[in-house]
Protein backbone atom coordinates (compact mmCIF):
# COMPACT_ATOMS: atom_id res chain seq x y z
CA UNK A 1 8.18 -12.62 -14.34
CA UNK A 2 6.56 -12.78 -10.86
CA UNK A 3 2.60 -12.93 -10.53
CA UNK A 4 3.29 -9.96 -8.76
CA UNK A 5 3.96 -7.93 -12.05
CA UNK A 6 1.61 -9.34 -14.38
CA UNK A 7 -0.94 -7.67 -16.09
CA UNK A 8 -4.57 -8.54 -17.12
CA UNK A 9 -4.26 -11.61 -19.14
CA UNK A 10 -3.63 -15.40 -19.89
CA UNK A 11 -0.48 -17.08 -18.21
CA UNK A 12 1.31 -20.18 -17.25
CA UNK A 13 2.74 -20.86 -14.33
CA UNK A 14 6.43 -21.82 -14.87
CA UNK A 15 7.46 -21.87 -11.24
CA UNK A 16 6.80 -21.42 -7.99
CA UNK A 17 9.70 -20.44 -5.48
CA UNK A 18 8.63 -21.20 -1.99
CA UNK A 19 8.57 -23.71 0.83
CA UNK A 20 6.47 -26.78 1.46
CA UNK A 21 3.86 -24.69 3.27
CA UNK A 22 3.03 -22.15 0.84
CA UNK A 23 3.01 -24.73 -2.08
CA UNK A 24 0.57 -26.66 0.29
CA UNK A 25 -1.35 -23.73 0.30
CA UNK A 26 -1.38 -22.73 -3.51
CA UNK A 27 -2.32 -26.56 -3.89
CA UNK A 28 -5.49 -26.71 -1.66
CA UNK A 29 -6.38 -22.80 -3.51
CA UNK A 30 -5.75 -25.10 -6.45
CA UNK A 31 -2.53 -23.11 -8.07
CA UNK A 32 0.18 -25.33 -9.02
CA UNK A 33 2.99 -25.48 -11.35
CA UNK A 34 2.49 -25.89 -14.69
CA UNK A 35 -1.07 -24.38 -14.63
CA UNK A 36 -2.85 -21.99 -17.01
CA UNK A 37 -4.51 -18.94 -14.91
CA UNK A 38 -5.83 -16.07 -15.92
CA UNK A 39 -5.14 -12.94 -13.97
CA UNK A 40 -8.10 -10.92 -13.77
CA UNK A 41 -7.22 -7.85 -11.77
CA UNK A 42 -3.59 -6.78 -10.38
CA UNK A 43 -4.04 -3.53 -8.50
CA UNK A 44 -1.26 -1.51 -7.21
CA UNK A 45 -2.58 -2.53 -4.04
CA UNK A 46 -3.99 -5.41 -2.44
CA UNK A 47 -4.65 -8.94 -3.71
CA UNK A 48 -3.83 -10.37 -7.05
CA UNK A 49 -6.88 -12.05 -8.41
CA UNK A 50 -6.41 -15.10 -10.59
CA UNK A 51 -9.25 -17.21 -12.08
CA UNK A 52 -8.65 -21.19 -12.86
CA UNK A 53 -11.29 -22.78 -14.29
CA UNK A 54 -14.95 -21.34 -12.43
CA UNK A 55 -12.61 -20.18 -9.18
CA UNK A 56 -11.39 -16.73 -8.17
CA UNK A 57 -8.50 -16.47 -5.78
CA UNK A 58 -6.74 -13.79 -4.29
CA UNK A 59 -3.50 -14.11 -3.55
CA UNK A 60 -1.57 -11.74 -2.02
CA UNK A 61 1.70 -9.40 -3.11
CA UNK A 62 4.27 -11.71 -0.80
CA UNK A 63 2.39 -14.96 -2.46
CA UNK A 64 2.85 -13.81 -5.81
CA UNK A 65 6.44 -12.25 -5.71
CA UNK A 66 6.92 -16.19 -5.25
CA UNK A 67 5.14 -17.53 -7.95
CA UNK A 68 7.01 -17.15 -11.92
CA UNK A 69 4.69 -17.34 -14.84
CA UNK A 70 5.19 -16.92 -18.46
CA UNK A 71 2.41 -14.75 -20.90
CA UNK A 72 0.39 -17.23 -23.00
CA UNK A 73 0.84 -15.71 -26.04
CA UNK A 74 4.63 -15.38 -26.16
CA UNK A 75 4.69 -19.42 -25.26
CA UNK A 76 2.36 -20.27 -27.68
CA UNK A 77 4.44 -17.91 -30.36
CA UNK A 78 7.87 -19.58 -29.39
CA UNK A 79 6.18 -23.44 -30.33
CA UNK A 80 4.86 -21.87 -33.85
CA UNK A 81 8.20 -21.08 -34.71
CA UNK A 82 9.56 -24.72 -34.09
């Protein structure tokens, strides 16, 4: 599901679906692929804010219809059952 969509909560990121610029960008706001964020606030409006680590960042709605992540818990569910 996009970043976009994603409720308070624990996620990876599974993809991110942009050019060389914006992934530049995610990279120095320290957001990359395969990366455990949490999201702290999604409003209807405005930034999404996402916490790695100590750091907040906002990113905004056309930033995160671009970046895919998966809920924690349903990853970490799918592996028990293996």
């Amino acid at each position: 599901m996009p970043l976009l969509m994603a409720r308070p909560g624990l996620f990876r990121i599974v993809s991110i679906n942009a050019g060389r610029a914006m992934r530049e960008r995610l990279y120095r706001m320290g957001i990359s692929e395969g990366d455990i964020v949490r999201v702290v606030s999604n409003p209807s409006y405005g930034p999404v804010i996402v916490q790695k680590g100590n750091t907040r960042v906002g990113i905004g709605a056309g930033m995160a219809s671009r970046i895919f992540v998966q809920p924690l818990e349903v990853m970490e569910n799918v592996e028990n059952l293996r």
